[in-house]
PDB file of N, CA and C in Angstrom:
ATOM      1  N   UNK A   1     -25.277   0.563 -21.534  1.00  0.00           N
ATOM      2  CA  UNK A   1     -25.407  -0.271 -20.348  1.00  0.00           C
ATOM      3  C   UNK A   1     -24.038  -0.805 -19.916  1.00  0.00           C
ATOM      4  N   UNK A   2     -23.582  -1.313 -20.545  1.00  0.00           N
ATOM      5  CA  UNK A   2     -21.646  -2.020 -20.556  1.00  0.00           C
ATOM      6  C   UNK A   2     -21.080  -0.734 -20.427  1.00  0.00           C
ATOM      7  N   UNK A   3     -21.058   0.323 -20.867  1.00  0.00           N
ATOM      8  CA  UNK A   3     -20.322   1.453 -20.245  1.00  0.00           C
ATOM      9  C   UNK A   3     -20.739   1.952 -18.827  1.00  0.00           C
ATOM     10  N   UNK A   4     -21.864   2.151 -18.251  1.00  0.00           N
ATOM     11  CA  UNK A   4     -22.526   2.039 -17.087  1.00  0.00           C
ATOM     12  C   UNK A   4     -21.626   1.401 -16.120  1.00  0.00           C
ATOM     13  N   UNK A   5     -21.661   0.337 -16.039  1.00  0.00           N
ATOM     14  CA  UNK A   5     -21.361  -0.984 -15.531  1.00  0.00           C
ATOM     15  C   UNK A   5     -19.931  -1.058 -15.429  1.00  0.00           C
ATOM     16  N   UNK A   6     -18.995  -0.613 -16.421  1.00  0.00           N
ATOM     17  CA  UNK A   6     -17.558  -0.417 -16.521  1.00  0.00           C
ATOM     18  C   UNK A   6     -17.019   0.669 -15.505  1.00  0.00           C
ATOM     19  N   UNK A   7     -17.766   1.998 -15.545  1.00  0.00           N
ATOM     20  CA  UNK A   7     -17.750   3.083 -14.813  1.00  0.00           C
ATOM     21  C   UNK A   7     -18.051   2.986 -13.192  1.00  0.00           C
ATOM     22  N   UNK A   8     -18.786   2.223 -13.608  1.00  0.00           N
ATOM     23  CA  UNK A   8     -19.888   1.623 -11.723  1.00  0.00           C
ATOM     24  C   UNK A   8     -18.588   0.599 -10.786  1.00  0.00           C
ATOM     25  N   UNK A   9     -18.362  -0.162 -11.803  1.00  0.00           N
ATOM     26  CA  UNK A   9     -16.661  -0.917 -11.103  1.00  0.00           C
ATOM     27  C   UNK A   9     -15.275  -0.510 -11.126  1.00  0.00           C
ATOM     28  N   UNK A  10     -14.878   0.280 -11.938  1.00  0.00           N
ATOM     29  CA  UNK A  10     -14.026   1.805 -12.016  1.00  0.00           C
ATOM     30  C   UNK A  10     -13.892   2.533 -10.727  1.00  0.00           C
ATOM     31  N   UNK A  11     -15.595   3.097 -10.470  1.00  0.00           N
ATOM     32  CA  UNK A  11     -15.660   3.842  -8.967  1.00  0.00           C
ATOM     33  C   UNK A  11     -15.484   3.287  -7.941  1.00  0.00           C
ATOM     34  N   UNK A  12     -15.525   1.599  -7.785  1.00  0.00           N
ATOM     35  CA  UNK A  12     -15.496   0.807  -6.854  1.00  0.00           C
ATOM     36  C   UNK A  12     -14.224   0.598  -6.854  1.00  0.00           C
ATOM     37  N   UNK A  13     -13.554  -0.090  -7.567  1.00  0.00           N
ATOM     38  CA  UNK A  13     -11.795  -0.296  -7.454  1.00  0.00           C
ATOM     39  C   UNK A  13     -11.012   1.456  -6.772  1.00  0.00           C
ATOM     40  N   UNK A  14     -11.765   2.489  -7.511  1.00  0.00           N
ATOM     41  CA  UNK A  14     -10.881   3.882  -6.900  1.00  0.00           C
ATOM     42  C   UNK A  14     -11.236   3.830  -4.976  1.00  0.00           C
ATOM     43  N   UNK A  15     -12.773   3.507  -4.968  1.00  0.00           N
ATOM     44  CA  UNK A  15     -13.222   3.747  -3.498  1.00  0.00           C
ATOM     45  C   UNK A  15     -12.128   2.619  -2.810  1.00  0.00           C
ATOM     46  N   UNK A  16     -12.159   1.244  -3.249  1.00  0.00           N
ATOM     47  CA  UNK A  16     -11.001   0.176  -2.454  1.00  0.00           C
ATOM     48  C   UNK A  16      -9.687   1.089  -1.988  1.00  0.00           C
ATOM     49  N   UNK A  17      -9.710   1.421  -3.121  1.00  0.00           N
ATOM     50  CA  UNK A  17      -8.244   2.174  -3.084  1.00  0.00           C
ATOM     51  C   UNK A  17      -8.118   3.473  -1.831  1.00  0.00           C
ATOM     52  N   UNK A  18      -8.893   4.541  -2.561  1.00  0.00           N
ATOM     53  CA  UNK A  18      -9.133   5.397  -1.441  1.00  0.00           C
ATOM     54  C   UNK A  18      -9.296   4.936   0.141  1.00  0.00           C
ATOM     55  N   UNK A  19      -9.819   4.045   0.271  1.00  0.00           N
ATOM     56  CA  UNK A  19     -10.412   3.580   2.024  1.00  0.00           C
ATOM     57  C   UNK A  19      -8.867   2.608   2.189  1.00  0.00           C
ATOM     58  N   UNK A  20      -8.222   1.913   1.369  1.00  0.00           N
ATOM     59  CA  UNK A  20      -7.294   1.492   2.049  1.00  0.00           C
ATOM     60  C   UNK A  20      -5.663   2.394   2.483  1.00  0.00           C
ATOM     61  N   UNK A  21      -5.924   3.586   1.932  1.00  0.00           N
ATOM     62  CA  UNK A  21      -4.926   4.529   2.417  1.00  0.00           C
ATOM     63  C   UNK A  21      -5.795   5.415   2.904  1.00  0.00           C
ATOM     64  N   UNK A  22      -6.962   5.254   3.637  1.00  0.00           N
ATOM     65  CA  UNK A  22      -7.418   5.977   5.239  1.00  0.00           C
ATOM     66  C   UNK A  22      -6.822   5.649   6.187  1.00  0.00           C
ATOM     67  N   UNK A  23      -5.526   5.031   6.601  1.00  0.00           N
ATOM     68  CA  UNK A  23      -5.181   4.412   7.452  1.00  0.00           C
ATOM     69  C   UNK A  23      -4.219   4.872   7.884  1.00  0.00           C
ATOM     70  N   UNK A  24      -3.581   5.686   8.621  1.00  0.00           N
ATOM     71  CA  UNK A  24      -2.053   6.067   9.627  1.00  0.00           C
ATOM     72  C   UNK A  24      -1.151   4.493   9.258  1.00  0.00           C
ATOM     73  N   UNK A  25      -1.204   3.551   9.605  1.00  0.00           N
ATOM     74  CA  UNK A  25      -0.615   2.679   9.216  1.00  0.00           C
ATOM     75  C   UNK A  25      -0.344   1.977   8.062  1.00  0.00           C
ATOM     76  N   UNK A  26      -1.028   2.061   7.175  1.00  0.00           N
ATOM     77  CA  UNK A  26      -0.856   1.970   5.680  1.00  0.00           C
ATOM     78  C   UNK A  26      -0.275   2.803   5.062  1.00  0.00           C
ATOM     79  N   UNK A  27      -0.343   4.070   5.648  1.00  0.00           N
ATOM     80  CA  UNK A  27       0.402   4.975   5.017  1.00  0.00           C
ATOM     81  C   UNK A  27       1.793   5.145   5.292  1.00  0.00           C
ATOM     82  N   UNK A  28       1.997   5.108   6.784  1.00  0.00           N
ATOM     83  CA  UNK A  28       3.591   5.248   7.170  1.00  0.00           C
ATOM     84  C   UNK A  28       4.127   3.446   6.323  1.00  0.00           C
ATOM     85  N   UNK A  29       3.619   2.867   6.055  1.00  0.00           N
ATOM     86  CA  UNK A  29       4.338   1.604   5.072  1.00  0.00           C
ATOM     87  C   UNK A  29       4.233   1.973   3.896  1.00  0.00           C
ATOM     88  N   UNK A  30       3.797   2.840   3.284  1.00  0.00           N
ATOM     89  CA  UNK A  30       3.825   3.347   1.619  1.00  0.00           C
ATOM     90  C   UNK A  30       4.721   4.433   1.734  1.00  0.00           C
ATOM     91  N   UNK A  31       5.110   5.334   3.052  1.00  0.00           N
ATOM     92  CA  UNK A  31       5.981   6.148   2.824  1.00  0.00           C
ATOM     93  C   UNK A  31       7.644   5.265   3.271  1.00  0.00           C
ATOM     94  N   UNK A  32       7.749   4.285   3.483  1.00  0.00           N
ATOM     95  CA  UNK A  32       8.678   2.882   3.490  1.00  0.00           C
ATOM     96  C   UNK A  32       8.947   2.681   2.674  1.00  0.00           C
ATOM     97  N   UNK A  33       8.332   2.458   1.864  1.00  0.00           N
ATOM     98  CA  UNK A  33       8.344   1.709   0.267  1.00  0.00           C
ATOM     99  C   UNK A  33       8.392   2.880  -1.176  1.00  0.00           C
ATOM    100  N   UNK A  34       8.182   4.114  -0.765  1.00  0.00           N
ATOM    101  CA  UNK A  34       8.472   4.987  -1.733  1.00  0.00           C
ATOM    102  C   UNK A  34       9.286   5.059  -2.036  1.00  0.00           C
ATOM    103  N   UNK A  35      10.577   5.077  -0.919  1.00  0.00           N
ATOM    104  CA  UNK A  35      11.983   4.984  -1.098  1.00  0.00           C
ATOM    105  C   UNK A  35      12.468   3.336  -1.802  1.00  0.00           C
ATOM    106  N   UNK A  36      11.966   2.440  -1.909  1.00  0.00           N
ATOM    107  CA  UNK A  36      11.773   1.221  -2.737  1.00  0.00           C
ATOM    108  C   UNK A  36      11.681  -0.087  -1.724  1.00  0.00           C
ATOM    109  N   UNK A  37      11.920  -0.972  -2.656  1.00  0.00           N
ATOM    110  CA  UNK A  37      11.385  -2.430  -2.231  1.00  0.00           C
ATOM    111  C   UNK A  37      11.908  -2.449  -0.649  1.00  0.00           C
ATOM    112  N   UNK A  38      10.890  -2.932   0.341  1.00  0.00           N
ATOM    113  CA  UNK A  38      11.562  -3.639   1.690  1.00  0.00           C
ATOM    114  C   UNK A  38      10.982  -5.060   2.196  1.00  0.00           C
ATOM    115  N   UNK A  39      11.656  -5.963   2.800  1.00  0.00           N
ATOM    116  CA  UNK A  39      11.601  -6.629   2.934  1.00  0.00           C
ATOM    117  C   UNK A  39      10.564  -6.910   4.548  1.00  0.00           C
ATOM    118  N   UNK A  40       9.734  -7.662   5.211  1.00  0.00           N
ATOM    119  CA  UNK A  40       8.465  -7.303   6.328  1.00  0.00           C
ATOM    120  C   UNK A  40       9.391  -7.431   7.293  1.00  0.00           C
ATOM    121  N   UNK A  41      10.597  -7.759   7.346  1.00  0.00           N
ATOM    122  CA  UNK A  41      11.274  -7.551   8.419  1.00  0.00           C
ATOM    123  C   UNK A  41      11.928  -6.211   9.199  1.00  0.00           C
ATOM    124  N   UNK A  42      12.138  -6.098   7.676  1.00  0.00           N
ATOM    125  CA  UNK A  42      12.387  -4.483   7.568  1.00  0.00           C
ATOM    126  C   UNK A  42      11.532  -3.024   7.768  1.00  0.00           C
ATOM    127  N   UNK A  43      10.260  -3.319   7.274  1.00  0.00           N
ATOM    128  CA  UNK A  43       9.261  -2.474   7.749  1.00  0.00           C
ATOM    129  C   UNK A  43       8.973  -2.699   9.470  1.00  0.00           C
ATOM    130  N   UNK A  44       8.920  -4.266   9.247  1.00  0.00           N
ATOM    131  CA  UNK A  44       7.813  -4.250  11.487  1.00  0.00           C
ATOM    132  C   UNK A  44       9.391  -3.383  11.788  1.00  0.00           C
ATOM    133  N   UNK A  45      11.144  -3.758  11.834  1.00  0.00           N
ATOM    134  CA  UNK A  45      11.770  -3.048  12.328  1.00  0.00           C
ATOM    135  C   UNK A  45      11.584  -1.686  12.590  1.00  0.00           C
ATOM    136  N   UNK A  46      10.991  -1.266  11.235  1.00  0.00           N
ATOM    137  CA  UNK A  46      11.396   0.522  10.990  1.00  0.00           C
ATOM    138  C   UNK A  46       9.937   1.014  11.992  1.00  0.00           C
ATOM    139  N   UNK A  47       8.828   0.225  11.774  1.00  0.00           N
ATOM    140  CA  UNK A  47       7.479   0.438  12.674  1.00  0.00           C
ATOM    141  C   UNK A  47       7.207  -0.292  13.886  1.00  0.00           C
ATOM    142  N   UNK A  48       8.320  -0.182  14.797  1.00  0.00           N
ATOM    143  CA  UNK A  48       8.294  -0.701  15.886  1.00  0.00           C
ATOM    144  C   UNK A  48       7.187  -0.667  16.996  1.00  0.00           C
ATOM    145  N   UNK A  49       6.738   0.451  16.712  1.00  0.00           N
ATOM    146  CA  UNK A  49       5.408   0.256  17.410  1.00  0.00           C
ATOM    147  C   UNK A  49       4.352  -0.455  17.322  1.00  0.00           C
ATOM    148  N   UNK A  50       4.200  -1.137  16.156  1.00  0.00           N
ATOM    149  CA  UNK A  50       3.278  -1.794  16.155  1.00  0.00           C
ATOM    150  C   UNK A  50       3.761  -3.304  15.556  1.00  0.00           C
ATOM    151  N   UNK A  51       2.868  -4.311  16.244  1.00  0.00           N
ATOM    152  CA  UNK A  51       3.556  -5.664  16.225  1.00  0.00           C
ATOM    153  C   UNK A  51       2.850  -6.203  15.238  1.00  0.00           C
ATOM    154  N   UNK A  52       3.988  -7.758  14.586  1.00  0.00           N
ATOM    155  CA  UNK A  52       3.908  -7.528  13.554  1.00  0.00           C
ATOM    156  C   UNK A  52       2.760  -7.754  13.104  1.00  0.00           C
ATOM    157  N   UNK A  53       1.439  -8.918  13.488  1.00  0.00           N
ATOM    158  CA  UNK A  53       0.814  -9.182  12.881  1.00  0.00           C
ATOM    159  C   UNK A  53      -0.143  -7.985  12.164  1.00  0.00           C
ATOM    160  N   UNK A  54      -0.019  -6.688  12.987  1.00  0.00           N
ATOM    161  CA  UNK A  54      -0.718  -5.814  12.734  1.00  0.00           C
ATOM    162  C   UNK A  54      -0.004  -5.529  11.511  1.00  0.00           C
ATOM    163  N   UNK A  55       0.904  -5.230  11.191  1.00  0.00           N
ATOM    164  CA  UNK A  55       2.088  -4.745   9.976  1.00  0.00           C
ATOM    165  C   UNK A  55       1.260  -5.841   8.593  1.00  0.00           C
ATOM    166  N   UNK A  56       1.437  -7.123   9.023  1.00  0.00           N
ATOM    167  CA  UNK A  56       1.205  -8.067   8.114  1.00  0.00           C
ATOM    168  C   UNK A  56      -0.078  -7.649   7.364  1.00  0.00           C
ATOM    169  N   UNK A  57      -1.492  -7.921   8.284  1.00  0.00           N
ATOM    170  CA  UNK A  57      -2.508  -7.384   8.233  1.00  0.00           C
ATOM    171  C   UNK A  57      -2.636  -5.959   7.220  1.00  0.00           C
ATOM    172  N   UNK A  58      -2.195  -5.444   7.499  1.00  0.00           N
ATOM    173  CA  UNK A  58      -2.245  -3.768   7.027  1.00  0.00           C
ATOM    174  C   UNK A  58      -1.480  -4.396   5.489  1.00  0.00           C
ATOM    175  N   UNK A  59       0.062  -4.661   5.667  1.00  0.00           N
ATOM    176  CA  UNK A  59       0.713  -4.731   4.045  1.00  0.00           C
ATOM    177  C   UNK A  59      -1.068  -5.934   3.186  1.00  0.00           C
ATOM    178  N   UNK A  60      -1.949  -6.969   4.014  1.00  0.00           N
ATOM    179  CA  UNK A  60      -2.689  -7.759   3.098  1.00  0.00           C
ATOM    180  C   UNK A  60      -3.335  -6.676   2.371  1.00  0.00           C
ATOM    181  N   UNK A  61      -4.162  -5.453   3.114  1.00  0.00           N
ATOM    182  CA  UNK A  61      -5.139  -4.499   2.544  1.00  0.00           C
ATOM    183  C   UNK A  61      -4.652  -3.989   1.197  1.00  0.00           C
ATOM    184  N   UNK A  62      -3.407  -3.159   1.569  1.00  0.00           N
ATOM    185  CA  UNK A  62      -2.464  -2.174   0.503  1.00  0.00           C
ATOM    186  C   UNK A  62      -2.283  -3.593  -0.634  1.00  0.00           C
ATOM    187  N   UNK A  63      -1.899  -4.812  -0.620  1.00  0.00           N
ATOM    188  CA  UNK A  63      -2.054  -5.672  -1.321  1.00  0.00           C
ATOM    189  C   UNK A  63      -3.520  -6.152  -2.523  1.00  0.00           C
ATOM    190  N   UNK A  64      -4.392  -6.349  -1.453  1.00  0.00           N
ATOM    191  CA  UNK A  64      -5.383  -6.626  -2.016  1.00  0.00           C
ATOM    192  C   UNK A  64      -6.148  -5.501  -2.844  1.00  0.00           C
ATOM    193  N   UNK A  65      -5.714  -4.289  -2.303  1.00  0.00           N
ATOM    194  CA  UNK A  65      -6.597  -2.796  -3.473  1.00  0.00           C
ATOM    195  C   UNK A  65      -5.399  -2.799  -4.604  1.00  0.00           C
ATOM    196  N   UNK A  66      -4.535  -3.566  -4.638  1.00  0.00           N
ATOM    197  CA  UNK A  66      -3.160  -3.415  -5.813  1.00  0.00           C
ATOM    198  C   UNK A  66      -2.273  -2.062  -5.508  1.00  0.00           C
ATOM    199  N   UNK A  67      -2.507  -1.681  -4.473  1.00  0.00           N
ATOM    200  CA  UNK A  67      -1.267  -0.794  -4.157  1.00  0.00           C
ATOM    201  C   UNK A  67       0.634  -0.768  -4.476  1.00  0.00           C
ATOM    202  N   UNK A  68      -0.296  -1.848  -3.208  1.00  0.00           N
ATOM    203  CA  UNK A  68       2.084  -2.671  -3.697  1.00  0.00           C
ATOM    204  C   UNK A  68       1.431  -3.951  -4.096  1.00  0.00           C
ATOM    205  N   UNK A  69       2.846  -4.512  -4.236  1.00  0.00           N
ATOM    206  CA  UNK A  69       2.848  -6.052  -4.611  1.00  0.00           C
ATOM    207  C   UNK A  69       3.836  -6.311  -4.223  1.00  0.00           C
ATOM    208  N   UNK A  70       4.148  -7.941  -3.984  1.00  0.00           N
ATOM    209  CA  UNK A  70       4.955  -8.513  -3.054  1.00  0.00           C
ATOM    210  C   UNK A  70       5.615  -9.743  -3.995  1.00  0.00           C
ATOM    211  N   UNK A  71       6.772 -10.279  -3.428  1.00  0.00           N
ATOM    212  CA  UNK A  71       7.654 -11.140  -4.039  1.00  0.00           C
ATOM    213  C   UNK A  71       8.554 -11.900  -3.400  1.00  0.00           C
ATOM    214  N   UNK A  72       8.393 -13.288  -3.034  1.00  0.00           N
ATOM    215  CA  UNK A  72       8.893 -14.326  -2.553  1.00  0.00           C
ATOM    216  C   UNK A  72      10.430 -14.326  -2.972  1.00  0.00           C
ATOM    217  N   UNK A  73      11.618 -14.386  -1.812  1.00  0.00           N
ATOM    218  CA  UNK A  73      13.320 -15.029  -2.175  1.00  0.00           C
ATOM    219  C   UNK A  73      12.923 -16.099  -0.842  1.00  0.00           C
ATOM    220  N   UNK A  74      13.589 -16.575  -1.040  1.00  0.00           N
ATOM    221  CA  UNK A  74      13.966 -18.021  -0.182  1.00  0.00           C
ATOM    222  C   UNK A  74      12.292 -17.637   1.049  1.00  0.00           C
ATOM    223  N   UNK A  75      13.051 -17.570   2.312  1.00  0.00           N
ATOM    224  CA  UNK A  75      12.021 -17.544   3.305  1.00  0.00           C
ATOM    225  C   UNK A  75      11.617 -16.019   3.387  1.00  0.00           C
ATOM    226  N   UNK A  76      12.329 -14.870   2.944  1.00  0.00           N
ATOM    227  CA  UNK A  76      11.599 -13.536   2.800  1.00  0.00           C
ATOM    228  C   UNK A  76      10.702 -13.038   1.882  1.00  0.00           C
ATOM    229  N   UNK A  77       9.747 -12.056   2.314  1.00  0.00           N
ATOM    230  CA  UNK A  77       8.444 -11.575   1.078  1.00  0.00           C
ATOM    231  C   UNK A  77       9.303 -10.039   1.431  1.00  0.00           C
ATOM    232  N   UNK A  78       9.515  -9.612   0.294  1.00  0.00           N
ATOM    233  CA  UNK A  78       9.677  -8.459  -0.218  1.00  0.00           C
ATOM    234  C   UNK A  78       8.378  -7.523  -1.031  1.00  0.00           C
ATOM    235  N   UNK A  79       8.166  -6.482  -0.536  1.00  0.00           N
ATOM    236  CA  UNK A  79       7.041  -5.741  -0.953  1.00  0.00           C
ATOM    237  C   UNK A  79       7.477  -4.596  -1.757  1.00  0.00           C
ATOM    238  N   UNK A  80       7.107  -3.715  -2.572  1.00  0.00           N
ATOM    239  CA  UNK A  80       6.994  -2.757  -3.129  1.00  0.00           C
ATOM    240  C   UNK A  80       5.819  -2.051  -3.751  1.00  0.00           C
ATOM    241  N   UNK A  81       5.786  -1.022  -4.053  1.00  0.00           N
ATOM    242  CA  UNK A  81       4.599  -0.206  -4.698  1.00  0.00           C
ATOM    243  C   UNK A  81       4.543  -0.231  -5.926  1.00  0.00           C
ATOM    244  N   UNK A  82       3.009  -0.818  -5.926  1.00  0.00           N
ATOM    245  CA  UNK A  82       2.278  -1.412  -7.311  1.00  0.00           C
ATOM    246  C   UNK A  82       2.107  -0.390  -8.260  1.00  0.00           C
ATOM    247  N   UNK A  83       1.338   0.850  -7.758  1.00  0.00           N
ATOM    248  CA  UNK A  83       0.706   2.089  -8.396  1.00  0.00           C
ATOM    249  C   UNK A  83       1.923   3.334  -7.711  1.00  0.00           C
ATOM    250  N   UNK A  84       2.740   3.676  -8.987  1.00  0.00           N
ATOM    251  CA  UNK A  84       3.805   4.744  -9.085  1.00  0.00           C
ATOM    252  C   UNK A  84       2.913   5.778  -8.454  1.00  0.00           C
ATOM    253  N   UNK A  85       1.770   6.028  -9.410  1.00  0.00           N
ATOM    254  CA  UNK A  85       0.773   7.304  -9.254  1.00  0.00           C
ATOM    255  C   UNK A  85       0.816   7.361  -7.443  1.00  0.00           C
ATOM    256  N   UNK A  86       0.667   6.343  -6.247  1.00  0.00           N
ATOM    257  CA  UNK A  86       0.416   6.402  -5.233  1.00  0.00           C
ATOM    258  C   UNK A  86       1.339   7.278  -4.802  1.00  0.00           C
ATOM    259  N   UNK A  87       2.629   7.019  -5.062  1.00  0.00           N
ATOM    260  CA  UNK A  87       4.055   7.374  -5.053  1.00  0.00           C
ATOM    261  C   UNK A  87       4.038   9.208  -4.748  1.00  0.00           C
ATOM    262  N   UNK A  88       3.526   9.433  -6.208  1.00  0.00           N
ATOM    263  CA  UNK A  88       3.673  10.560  -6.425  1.00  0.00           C
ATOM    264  C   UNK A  88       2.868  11.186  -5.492  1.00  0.00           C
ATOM    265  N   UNK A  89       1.447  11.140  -5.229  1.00  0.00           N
ATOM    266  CA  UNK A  89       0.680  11.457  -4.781  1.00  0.00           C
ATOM    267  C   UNK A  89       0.811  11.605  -3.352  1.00  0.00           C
ATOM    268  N   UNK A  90       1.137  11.019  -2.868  1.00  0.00           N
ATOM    269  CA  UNK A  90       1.991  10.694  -1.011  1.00  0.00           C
ATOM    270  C   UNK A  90       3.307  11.528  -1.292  1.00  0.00           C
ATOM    271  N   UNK A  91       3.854  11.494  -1.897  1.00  0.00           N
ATOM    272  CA  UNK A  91       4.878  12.616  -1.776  1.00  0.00           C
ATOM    273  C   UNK A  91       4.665  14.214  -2.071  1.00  0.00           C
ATOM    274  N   UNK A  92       3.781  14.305  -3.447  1.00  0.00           N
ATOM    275  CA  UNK A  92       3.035  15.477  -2.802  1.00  0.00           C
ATOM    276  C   UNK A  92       2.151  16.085  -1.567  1.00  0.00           C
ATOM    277  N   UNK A  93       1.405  15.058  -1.033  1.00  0.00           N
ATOM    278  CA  UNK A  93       0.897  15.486   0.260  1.00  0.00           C
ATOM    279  C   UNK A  93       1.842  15.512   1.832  1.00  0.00           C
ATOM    280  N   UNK A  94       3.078  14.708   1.602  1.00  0.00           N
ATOM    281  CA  UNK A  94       4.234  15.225   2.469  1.00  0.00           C
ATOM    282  C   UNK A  94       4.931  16.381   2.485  1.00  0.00           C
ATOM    283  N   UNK A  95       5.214  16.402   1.231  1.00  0.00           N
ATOM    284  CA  UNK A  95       5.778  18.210   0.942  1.00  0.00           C
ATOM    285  C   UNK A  95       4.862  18.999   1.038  1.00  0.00           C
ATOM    286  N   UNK A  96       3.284  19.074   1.016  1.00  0.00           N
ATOM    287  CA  UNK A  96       2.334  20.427   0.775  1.00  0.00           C
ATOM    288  C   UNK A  96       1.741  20.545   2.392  1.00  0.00           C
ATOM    289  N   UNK A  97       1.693  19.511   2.969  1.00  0.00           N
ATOM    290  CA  UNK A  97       0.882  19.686   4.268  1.00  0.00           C
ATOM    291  C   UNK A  97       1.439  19.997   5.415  1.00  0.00           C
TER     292      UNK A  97
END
């Protein structure tokens, strides 16, 4: 039953995960951050098309499934990628597709 149950929230944390890199915009910010830590000033810059709150919004999701993680200096949040594996995985589907 406890193995059940372990497996049953296992599939749920992978599905978080999976549905929060369904996103064109989550993704062009994980391919940001592959190359390493940036700072949200630095991403809304590099993703000018879209303003920031949308940027903000999007880095909470990739946050909240533990994708990246983020880190307070003075008044800047600096973000980076939580799960290497994502890393790899987004860079294989850039080079194969």
């Amino acid at each position: 039953m406890k193995n059940n149950l372990y497996k049953f929230l296992l599939n749920e944390k992978k599905a978080e995960i999976f549905k929060a890199l369904s996103n064109p915009v989550r993704l062009e910010i994980i391919d940001l951050l592959i190359d390493g830590e940036k700072c949200v000033f630095e991403i809304v810059q590099t993703l000018k098309k879209y303003e920031q709150p949308h940027i903000s919004k999007n880095l909470s999701k990739l946050k909240n499934a533990g994708i990246i993680k983020d880190r307070k200096k003075g008044l800047n949040v600096y973000y980076s990628l939580a799960m290497q594996a994502v890393s790899g995985f987004i860079k294989e589907l850039n080079t194969n597709l």
